[in-house]
N, C-alpha and C. Protein backbone atom coordinates (compact mmCIF):
# COMPACT_ATOMS: atom_id res chain seq x y z
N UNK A 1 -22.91 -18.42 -14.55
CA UNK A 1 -22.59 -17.47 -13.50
C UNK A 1 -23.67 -16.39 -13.49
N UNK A 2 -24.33 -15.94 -12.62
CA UNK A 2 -25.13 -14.95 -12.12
C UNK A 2 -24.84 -13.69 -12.16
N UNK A 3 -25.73 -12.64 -12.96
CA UNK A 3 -25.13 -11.73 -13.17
C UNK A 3 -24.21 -10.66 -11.58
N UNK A 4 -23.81 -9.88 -11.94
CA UNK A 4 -23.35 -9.41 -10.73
C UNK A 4 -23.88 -8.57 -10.05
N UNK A 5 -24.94 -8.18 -10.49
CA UNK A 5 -26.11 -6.93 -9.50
C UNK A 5 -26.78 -8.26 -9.14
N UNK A 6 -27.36 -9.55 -9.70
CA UNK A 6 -27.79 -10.42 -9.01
C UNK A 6 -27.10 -10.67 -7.29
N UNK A 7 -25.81 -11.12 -7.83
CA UNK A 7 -24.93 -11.00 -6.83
C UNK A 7 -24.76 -10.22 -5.64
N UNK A 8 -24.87 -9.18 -6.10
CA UNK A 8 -24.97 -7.37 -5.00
C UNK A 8 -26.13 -7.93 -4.26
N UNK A 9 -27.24 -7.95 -4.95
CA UNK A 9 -28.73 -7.70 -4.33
C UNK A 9 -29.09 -9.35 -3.99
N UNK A 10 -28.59 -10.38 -4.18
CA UNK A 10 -28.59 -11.49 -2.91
C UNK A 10 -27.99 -11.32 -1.92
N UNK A 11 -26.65 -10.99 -1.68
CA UNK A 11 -26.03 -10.71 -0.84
C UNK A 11 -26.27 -9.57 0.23
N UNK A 12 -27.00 -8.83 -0.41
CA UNK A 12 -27.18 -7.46 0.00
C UNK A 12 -26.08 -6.53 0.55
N UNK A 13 -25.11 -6.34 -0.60
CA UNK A 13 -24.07 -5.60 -0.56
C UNK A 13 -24.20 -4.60 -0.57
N UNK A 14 -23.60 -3.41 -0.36
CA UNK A 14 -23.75 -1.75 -0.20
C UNK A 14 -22.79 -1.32 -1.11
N UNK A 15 -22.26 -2.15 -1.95
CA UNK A 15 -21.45 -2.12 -3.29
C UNK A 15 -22.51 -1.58 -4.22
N UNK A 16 -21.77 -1.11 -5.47
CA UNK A 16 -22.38 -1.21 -6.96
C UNK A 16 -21.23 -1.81 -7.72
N UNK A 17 -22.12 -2.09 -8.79
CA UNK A 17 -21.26 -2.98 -9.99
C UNK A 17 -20.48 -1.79 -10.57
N UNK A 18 -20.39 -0.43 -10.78
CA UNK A 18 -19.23 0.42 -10.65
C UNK A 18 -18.63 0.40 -10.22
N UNK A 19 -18.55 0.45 -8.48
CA UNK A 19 -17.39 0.06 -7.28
C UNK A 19 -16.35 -0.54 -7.49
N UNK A 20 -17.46 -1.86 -8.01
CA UNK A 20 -16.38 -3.58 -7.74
C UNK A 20 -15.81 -3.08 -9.34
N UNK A 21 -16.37 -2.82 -10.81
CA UNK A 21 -15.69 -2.58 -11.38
C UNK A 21 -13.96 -1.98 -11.74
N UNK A 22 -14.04 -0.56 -10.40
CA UNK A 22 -13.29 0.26 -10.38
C UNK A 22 -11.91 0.04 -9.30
N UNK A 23 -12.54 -1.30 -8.35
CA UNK A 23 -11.55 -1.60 -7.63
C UNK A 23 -10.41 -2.75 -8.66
N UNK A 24 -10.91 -3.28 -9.65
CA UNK A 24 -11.17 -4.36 -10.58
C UNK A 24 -9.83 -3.63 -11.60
N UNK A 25 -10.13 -2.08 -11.79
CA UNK A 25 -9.51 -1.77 -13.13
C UNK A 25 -7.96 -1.26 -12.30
N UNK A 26 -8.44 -0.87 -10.80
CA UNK A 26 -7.17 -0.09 -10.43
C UNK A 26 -6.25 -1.35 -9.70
N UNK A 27 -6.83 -2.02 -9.76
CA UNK A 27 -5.89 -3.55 -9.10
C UNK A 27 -4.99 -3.93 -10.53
N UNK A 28 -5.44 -4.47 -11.91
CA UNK A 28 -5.50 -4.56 -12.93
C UNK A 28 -4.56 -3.26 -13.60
N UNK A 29 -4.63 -1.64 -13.35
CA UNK A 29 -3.57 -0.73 -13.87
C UNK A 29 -2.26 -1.37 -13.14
N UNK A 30 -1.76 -2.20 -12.15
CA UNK A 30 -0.99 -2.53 -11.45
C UNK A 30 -0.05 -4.00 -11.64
N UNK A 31 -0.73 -4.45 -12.79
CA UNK A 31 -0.64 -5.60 -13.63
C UNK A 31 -1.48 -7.26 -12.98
N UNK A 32 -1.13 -8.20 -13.81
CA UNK A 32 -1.53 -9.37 -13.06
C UNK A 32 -1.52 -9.93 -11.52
N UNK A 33 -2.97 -10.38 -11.46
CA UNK A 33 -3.11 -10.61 -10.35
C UNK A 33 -3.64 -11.69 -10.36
N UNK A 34 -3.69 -12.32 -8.96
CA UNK A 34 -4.56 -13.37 -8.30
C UNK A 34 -6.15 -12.89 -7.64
N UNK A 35 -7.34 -13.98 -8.04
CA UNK A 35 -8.83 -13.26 -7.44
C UNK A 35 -7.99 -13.13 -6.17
N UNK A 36 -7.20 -13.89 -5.48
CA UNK A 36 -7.43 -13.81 -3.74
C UNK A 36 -6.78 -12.31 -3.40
N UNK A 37 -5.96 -11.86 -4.35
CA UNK A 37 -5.33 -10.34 -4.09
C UNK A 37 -6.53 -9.29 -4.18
N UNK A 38 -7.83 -9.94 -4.87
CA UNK A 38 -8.55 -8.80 -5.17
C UNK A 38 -9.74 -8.44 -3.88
N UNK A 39 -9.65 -9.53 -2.83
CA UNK A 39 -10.62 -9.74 -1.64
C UNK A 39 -10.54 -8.92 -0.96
N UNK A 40 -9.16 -8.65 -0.15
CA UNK A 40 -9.19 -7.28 0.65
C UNK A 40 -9.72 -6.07 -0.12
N UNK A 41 -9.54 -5.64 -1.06
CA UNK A 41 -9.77 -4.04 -1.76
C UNK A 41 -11.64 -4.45 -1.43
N UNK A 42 -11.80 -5.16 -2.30
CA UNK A 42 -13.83 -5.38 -1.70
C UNK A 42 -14.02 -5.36 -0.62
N UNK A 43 -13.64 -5.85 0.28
CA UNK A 43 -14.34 -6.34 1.90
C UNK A 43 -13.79 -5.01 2.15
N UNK A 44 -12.56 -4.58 2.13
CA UNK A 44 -12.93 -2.86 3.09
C UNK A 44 -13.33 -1.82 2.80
N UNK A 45 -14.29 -2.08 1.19
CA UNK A 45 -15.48 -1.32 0.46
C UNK A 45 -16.70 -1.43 1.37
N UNK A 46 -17.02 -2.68 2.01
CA UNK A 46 -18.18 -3.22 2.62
C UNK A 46 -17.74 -4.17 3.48
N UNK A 47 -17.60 -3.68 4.70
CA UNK A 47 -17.27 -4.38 6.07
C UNK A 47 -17.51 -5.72 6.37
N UNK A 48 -19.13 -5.79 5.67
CA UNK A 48 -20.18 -6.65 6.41
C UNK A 48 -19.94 -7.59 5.06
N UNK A 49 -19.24 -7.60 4.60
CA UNK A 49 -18.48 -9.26 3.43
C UNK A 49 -17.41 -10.22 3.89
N UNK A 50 -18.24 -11.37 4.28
CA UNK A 50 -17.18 -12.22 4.60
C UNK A 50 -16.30 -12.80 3.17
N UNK A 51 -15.68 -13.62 3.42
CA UNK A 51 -14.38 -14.02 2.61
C UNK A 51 -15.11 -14.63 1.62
N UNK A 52 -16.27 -15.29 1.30
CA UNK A 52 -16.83 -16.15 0.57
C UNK A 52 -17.96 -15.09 -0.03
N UNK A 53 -18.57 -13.98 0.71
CA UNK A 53 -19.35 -13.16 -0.31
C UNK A 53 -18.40 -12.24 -1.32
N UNK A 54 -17.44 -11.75 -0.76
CA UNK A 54 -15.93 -10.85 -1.65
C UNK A 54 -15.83 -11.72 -2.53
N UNK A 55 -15.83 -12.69 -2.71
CA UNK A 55 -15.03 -13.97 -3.59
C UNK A 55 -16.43 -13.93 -4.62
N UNK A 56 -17.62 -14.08 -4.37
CA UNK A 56 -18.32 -13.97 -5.69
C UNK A 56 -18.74 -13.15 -6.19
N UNK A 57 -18.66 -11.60 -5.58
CA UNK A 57 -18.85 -10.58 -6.45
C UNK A 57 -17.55 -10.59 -6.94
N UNK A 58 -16.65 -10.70 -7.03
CA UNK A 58 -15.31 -10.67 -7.54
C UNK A 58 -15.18 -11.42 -9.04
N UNK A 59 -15.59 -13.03 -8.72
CA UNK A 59 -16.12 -13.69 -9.45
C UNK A 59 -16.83 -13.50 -10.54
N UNK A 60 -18.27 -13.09 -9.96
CA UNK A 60 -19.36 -12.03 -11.05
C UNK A 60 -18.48 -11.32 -11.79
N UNK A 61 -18.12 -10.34 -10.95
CA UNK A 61 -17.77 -9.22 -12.03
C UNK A 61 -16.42 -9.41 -12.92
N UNK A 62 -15.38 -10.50 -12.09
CA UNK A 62 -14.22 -11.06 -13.57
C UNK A 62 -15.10 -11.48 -14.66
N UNK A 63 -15.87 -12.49 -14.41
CA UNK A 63 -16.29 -13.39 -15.26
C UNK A 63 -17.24 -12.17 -16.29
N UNK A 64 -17.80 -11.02 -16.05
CA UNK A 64 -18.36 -10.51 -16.72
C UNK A 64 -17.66 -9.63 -17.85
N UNK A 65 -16.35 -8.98 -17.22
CA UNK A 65 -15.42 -8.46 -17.67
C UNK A 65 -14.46 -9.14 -18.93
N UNK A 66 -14.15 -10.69 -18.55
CA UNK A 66 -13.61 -11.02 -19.26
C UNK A 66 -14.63 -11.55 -20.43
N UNK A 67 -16.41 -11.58 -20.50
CA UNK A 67 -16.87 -11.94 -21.64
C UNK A 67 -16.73 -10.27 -22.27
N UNK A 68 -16.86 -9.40 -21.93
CA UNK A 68 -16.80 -7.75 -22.59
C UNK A 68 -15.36 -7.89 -23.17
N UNK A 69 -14.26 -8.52 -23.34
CA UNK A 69 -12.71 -8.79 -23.40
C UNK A 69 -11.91 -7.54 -22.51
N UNK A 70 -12.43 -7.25 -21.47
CA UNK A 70 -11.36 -6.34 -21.05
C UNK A 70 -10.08 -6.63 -19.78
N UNK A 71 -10.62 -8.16 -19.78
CA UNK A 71 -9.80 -8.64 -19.29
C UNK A 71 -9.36 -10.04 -19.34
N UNK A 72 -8.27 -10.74 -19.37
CA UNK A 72 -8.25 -12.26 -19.75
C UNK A 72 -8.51 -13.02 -18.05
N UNK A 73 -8.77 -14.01 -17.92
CA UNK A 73 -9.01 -14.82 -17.10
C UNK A 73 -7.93 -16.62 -17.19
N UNK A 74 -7.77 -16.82 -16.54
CA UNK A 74 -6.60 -18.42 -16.47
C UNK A 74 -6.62 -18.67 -15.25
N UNK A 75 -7.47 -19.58 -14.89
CA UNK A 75 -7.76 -20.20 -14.11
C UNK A 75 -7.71 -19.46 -12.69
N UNK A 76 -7.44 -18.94 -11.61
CA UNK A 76 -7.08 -17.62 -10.53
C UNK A 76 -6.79 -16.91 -11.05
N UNK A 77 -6.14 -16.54 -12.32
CA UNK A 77 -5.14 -15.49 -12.85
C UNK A 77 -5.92 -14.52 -13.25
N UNK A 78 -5.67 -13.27 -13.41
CA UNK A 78 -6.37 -11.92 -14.46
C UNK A 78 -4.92 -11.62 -14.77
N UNK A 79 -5.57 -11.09 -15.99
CA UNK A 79 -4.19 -10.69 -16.68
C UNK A 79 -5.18 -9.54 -17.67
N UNK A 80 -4.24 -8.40 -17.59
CA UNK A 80 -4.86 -7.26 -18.78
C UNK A 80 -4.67 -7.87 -20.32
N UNK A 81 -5.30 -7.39 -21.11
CA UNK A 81 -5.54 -7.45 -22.34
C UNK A 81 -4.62 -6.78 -23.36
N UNK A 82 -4.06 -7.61 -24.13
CA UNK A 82 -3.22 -7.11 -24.54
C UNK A 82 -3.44 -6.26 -25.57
């Protein structure tokens, strides 16, 4: 997986990897979720993200999160850390 500023700056998002972080932790204070719950909070960060660019910065930045352990990952699932 590609890091996630990779991600930002192919896409050319108007995000930062703080942003998506912070939409990430306050979805997450709210308990388990599904990635597809996490698409809207991104795309109306940055208008100009269709459904398939939201989905891999989302991606990026789970997948980065859960190697740091701050979050578990199962297959769609996030789940906080216990």
């Amino acid at each position: 997986m590609p890091s996630l500023q990779y991600v930002i700056d192919t896409i050319c998002s108007s995000l930062t990897e703080e942003a998506i972080y912070e939409i990430i932790e306050t979805r997450l204070n709210r308990g388990p979720f599904a990635v597809e719950n996490l698409l809207p909070s991104i795309r109306s960060k940055d208008r100009s993200l269709d459904h398939g660019s939201a989905r891999m910065l989302a991606e990026a930045a789970l997948q980065n999160l859960a190697e740091r352990g701050e979050l578990k990952l199962e297959g769609e699932n996030i789940y906080p850390v216990e």
